[in-house]
N, C-alpha and C. Protein backbone atom coordinates (compact mmCIF):
# COMPACT_ATOMS: atom_id res chain seq x y z
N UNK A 1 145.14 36.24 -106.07
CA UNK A 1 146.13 35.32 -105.56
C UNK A 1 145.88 35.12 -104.07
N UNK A 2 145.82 33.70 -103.91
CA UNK A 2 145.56 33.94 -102.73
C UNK A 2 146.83 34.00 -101.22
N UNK A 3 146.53 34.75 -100.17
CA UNK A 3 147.40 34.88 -99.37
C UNK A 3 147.78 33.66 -99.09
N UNK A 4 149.25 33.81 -98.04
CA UNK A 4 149.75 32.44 -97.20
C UNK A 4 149.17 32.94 -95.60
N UNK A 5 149.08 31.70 -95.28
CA UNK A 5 149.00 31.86 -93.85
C UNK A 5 150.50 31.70 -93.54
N UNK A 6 150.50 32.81 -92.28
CA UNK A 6 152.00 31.96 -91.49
C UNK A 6 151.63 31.22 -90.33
N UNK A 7 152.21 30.08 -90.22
CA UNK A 7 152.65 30.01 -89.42
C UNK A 7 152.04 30.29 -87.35
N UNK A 8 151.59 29.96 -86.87
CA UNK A 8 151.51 30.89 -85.53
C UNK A 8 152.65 29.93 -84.59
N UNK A 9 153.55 30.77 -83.35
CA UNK A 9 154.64 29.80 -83.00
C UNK A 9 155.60 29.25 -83.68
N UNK A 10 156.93 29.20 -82.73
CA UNK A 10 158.19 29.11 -82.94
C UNK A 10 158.06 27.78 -84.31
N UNK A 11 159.15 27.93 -85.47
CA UNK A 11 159.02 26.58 -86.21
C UNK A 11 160.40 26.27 -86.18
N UNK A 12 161.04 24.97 -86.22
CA UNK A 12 162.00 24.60 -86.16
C UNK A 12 162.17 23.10 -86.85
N UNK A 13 163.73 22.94 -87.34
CA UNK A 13 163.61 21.78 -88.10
C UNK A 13 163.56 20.42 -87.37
N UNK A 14 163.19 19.58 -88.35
CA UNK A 14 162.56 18.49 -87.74
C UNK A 14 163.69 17.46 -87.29
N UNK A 15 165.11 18.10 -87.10
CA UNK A 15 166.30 17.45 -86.76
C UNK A 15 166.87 18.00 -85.98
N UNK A 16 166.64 19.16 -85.30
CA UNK A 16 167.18 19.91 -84.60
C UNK A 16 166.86 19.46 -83.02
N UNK A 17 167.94 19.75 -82.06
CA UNK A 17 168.16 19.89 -81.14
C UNK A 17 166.84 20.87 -80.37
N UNK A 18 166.33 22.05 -80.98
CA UNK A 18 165.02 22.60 -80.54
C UNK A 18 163.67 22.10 -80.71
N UNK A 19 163.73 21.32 -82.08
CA UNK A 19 162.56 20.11 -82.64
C UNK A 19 162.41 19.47 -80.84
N UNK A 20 163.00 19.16 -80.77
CA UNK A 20 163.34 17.63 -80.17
C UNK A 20 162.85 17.92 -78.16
N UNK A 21 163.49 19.13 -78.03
CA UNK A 21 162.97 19.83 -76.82
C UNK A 21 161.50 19.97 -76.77
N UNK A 22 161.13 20.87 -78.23
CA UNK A 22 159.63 21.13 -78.31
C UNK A 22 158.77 20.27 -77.59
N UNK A 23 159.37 18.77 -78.28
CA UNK A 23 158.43 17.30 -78.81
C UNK A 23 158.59 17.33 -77.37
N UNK A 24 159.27 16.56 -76.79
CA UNK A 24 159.31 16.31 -75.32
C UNK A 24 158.26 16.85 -74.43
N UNK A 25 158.29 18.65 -73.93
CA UNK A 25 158.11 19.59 -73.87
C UNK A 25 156.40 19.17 -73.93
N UNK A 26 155.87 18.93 -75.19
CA UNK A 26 155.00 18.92 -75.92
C UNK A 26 154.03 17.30 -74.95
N UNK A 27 154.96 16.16 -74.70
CA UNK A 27 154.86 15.17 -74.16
C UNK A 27 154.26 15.22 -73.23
N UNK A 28 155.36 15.79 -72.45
CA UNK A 28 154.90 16.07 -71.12
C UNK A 28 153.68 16.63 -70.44
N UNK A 29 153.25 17.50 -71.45
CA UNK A 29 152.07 18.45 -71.20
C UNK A 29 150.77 17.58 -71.30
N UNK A 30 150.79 16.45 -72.35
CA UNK A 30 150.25 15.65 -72.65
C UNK A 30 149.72 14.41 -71.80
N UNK A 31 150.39 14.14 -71.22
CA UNK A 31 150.40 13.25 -69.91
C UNK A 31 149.54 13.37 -68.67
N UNK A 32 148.65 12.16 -68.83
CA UNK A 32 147.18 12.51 -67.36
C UNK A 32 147.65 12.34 -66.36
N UNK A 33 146.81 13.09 -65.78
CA UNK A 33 147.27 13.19 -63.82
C UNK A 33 146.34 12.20 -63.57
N UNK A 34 146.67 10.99 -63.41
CA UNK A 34 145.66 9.84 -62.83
C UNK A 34 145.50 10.26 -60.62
N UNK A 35 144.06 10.08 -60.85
CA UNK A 35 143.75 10.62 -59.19
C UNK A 35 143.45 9.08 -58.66
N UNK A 36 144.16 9.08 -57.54
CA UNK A 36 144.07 7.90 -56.95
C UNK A 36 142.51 7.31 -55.98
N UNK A 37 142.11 6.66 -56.66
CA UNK A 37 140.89 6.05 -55.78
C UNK A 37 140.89 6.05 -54.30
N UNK A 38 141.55 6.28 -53.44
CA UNK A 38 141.71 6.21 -52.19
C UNK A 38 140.84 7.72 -51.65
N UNK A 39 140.94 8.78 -52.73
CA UNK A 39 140.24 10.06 -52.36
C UNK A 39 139.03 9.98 -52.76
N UNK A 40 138.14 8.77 -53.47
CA UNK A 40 137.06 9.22 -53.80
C UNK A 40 136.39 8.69 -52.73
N UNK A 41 135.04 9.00 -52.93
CA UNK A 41 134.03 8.92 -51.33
C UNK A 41 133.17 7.61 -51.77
N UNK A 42 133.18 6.82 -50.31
CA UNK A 42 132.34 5.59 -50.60
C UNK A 42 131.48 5.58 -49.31
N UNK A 43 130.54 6.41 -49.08
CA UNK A 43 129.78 6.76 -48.56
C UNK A 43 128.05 5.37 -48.64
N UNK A 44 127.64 4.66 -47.78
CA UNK A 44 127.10 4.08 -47.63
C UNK A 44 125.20 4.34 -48.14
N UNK A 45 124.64 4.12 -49.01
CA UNK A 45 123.44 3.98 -49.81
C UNK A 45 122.12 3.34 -49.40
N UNK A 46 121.19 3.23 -49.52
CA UNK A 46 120.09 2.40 -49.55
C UNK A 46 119.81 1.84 -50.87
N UNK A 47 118.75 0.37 -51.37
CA UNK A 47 118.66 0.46 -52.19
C UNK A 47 116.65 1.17 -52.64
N UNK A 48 116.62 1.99 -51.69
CA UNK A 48 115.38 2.95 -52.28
C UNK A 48 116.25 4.47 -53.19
N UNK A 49 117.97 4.54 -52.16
CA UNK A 49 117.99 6.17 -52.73
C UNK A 49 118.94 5.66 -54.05
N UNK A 50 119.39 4.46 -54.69
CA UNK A 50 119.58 3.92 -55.96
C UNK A 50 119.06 3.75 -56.70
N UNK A 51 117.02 3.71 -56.75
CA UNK A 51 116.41 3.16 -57.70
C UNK A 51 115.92 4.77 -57.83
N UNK A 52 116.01 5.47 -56.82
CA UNK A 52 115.17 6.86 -56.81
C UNK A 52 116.43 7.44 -58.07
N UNK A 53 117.75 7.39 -57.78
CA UNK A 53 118.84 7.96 -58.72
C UNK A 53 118.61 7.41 -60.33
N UNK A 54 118.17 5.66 -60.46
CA UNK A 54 118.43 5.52 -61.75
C UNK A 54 116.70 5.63 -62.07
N UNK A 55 115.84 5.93 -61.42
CA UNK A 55 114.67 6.33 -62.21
C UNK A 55 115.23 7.88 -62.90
N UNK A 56 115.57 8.98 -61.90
CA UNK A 56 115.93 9.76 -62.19
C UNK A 56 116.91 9.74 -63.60
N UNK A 57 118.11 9.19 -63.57
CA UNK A 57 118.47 8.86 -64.57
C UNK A 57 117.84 8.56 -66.18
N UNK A 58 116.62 7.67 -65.69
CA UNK A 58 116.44 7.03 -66.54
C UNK A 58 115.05 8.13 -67.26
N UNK A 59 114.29 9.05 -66.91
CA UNK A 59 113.64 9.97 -67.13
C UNK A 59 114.52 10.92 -67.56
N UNK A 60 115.57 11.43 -67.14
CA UNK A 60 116.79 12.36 -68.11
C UNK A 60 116.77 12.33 -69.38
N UNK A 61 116.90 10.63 -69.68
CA UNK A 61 117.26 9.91 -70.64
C UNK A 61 116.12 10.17 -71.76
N UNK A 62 114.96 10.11 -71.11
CA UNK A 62 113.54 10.18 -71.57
C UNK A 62 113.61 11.33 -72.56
N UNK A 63 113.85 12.47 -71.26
CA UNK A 63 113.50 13.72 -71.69
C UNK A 63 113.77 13.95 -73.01
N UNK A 64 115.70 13.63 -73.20
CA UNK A 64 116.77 14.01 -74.18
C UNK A 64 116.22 13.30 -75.50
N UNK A 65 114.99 12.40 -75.54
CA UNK A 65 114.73 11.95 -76.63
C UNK A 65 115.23 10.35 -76.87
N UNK A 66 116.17 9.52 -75.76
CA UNK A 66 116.69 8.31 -75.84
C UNK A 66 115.54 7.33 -75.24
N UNK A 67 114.39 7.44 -75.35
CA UNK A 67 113.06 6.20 -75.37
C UNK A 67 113.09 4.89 -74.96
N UNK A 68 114.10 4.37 -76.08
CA UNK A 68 114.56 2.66 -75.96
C UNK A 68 115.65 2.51 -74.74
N UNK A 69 116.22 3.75 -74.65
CA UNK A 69 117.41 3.43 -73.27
C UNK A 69 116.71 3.51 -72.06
N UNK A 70 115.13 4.25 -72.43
CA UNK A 70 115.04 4.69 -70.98
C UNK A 70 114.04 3.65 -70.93
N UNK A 71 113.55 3.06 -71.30
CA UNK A 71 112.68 1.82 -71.37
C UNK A 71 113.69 0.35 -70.87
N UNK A 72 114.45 0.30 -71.05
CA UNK A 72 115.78 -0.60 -71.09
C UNK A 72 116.17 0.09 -69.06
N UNK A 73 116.13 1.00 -69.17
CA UNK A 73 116.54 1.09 -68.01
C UNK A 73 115.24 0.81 -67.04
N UNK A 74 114.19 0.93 -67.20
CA UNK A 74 113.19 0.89 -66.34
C UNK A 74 112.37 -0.64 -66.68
N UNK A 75 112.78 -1.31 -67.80
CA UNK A 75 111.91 -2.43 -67.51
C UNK A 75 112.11 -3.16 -66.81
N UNK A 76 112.77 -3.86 -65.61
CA UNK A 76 113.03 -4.04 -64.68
C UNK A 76 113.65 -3.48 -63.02
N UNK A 77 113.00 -3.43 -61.54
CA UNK A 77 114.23 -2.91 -60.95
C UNK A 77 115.35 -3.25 -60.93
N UNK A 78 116.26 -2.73 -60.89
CA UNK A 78 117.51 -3.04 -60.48
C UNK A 78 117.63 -3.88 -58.60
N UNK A 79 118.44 -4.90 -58.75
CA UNK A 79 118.41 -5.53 -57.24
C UNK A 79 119.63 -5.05 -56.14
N UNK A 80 120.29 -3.94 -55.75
CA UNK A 80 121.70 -4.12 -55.28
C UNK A 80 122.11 -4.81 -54.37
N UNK A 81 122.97 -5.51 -54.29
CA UNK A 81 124.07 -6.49 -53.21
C UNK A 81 125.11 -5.50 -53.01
N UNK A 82 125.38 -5.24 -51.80
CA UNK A 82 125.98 -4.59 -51.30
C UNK A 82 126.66 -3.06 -52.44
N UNK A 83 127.73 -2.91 -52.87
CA UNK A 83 127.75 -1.90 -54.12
C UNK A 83 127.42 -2.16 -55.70
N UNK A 84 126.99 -3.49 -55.87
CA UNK A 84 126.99 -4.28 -56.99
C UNK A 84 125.43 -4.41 -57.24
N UNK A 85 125.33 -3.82 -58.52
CA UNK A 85 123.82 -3.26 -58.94
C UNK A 85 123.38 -4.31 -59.90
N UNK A 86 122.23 -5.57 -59.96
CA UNK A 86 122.05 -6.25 -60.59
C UNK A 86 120.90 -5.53 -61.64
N UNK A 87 120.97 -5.96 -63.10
CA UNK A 87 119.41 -5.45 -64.00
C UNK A 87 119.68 -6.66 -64.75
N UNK A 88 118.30 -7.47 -64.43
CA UNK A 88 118.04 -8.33 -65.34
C UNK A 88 117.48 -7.97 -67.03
N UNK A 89 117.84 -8.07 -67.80
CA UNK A 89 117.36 -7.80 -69.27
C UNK A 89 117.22 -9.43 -69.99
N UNK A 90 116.18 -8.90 -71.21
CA UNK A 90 115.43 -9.90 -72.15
C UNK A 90 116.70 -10.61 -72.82
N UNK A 91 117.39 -9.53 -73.58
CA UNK A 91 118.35 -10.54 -74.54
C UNK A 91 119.61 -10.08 -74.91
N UNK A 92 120.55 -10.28 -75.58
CA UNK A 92 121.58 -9.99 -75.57
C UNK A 92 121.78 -8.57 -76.44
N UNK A 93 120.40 -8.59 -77.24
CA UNK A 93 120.58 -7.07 -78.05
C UNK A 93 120.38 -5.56 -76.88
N UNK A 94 119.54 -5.76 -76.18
CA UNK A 94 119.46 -5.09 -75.14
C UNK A 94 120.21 -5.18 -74.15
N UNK A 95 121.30 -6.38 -73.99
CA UNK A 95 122.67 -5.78 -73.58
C UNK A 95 123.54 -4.90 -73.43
N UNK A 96 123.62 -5.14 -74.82
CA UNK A 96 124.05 -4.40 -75.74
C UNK A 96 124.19 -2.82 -75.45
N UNK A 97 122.71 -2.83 -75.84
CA UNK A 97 122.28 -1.24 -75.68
C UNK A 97 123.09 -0.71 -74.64
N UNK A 98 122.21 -1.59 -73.66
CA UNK A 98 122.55 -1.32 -72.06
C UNK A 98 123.89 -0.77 -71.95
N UNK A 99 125.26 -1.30 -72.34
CA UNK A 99 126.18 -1.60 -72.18
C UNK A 99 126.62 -0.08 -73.01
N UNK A 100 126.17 0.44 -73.45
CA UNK A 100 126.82 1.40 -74.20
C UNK A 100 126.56 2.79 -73.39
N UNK A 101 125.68 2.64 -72.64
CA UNK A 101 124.90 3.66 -71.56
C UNK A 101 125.74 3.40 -70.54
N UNK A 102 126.10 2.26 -69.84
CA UNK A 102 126.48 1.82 -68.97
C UNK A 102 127.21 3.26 -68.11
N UNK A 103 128.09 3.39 -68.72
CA UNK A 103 129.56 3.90 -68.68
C UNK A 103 128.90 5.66 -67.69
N UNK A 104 127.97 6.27 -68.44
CA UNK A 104 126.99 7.18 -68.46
C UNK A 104 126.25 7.13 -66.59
N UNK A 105 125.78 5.97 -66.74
CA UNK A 105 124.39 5.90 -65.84
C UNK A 105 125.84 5.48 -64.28
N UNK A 106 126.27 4.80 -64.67
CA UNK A 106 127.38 4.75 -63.80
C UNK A 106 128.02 5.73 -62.39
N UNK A 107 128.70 6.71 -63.78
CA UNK A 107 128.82 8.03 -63.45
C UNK A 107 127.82 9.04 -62.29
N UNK A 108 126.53 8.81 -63.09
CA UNK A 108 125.49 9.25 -62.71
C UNK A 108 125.40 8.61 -61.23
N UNK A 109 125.05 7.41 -60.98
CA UNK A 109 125.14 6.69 -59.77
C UNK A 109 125.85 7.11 -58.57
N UNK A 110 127.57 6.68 -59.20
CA UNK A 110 128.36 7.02 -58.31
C UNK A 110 128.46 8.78 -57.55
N UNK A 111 128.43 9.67 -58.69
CA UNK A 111 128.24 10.72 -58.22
C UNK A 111 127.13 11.54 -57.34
N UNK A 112 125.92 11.02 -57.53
CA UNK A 112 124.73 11.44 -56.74
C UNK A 112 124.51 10.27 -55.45
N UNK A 113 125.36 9.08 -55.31
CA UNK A 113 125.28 8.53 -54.18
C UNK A 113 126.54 8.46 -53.17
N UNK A 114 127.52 9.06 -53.83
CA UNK A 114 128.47 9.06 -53.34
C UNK A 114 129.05 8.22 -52.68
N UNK A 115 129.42 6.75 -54.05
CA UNK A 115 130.00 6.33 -54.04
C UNK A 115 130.48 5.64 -54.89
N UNK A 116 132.23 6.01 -55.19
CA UNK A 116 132.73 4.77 -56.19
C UNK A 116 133.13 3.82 -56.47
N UNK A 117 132.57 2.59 -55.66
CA UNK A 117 132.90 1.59 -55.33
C UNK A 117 131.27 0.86 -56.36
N UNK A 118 130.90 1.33 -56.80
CA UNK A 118 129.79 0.83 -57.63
C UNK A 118 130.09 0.18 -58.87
N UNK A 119 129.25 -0.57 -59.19
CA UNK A 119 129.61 -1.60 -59.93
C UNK A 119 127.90 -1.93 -60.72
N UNK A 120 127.76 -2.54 -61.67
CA UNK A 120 126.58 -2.73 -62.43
C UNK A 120 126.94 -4.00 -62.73
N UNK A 121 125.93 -5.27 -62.97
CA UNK A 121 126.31 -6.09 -63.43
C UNK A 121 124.82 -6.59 -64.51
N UNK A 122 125.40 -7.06 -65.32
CA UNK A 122 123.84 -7.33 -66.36
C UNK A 122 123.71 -8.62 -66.55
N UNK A 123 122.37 -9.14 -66.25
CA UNK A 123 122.31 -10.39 -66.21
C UNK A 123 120.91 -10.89 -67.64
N UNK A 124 121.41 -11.87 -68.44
CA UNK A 124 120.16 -11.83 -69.82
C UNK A 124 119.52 -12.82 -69.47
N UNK A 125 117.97 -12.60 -69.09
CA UNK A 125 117.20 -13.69 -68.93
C UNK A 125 116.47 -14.21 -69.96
N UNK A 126 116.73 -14.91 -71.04
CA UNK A 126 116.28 -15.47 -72.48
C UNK A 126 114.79 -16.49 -72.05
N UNK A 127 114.11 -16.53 -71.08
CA UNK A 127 113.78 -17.79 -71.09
C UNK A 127 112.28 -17.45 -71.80
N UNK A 128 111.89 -18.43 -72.62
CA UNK A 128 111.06 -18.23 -73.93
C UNK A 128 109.76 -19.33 -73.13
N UNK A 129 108.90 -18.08 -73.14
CA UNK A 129 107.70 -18.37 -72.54
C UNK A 129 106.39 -19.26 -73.36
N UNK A 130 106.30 -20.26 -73.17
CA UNK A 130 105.17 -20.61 -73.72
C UNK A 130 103.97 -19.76 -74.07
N UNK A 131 103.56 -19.84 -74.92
CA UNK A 131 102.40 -18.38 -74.96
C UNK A 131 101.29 -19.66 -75.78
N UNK A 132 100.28 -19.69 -75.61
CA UNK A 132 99.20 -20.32 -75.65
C UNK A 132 98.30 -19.77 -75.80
N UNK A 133 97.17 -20.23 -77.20
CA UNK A 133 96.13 -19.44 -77.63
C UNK A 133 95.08 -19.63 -76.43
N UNK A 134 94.11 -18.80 -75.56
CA UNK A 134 93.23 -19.00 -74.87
C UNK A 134 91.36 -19.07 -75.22
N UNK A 135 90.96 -19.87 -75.06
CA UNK A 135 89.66 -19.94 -75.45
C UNK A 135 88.74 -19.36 -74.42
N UNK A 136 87.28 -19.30 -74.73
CA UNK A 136 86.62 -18.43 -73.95
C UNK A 136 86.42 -19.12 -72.20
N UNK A 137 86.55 -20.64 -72.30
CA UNK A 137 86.46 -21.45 -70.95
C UNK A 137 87.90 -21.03 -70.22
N UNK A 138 88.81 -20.80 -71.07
CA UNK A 138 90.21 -21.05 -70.03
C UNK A 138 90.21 -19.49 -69.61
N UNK A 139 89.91 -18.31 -70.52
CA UNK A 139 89.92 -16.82 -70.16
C UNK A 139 88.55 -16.74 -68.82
N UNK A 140 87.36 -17.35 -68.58
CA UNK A 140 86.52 -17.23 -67.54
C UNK A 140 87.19 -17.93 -66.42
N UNK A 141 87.72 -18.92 -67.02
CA UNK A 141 88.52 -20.02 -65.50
C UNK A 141 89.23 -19.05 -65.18
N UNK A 142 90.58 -18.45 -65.42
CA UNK A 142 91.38 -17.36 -64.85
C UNK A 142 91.03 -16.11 -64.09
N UNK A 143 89.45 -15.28 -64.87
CA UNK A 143 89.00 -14.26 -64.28
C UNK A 143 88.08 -15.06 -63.14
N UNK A 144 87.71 -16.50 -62.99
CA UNK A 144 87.62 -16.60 -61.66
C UNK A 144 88.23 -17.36 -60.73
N UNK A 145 89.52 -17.33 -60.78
CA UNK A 145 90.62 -17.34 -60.10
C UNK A 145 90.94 -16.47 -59.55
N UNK A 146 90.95 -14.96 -60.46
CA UNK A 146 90.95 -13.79 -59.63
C UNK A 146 89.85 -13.14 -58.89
N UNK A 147 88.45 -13.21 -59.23
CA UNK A 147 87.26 -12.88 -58.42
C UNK A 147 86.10 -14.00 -58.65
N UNK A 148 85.84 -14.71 -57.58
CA UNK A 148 85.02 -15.62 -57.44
C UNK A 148 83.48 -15.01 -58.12
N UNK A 149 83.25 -13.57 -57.59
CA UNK A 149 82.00 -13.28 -58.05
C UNK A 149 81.88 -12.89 -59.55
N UNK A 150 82.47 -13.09 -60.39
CA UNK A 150 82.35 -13.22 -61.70
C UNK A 150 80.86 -14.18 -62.35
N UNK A 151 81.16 -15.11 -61.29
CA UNK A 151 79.59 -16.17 -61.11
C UNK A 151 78.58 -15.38 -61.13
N UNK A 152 78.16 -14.56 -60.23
CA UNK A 152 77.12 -13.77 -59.72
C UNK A 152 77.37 -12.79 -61.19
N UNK A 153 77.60 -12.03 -61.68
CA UNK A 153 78.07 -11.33 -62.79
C UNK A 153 77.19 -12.45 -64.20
N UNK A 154 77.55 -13.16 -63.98
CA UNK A 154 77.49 -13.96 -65.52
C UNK A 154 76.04 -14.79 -65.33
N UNK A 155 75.18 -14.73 -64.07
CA UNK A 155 74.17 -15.41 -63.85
C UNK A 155 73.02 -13.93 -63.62
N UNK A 156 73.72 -13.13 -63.18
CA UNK A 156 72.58 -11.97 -63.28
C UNK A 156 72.17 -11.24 -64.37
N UNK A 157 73.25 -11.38 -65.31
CA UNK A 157 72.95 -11.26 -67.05
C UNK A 157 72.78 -12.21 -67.84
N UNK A 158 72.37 -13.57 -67.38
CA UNK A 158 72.15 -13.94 -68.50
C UNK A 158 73.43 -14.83 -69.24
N UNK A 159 74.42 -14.81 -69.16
CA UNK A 159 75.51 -14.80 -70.07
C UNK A 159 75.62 -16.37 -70.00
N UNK A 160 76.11 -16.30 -70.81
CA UNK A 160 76.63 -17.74 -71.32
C UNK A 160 77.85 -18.08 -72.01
N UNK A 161 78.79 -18.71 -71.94
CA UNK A 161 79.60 -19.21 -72.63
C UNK A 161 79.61 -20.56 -73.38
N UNK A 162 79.79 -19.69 -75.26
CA UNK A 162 79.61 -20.74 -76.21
C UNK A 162 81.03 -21.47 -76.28
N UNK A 163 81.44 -22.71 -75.43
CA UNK A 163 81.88 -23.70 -75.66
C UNK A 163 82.02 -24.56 -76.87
């Protein structure tokens, strides 16, 4: 057979005058001590010791096994305007992501720069790049755009391009 538990602490009915104290009692205890922003520190930043914090951040992230967040956090720098941290991202799914970290990397920010007056803002740059198959004339035109002596290269071997 199996035992009863009792009980641990006073029990009282659920109409009673001691119910009712408990509950209150019980309320009260319950209730956050909201700390007023006026005590937290807004201590003035660079934006080298912000990108140094969310690389940091964003290698944490690495470590713990979160890949796509920490990729999301590093594929672009971040730009800051005054406490307001811009990251441009691809699309709205990586918003997304972003946005769920947010809250996290934030934290992180404000606390190692000491200051909470920080702010993140995410901006989605969708713009859909022409991508164009390249042939062997337009891939030599480009590599000599970047080094003229590619000429000298392609005449001292011989080479040719079949057009």
């Amino acid at each position: 057979m199996p035992k009863k538990t009792e009980p641990t602490g006073p029990q009282f009915s659920a109409l009673s005058l001691s119910s009712i104290r408990a509950k209150r009692a019980l309320e009260d205890n319950k209730k956050v001590v909201v700390r007023e922003t006026v005590d937290l520190p807004t201590e003035a930043f660079t934006e080298t010791d912000m990108l140094l914090q969310w690389t940091n951040y964003a290698k944490r992230l690495g470590d713990k096994g979160f890949k796509i967040m920490e990729s999301l956090l590093l594929i672009n720098d971040p730009v800051l305007n005054g406490t307001t941290i811009s990251i441009e991202l691809p699309n709205e799914g990586s918003k997304l992501d972003f946005e769920k970290e947010m809250n996290g990397l934030l934290g992180h920010l404000r606390g190692h720069l000491h200051n909470h007056n920080i702010t993140i803002e995410v901006i989605v740059n969708e713009n859909v790049a022409v991508k164009k198959a390249l042939n062997d004339q337009d891939r030599y035109n480009r590599l000599h755009e970047i080094n003229p002596n590619i000429d000298l290269l392609r005449t001292t071997f011989g080479l040719d391009l079949n057009v």
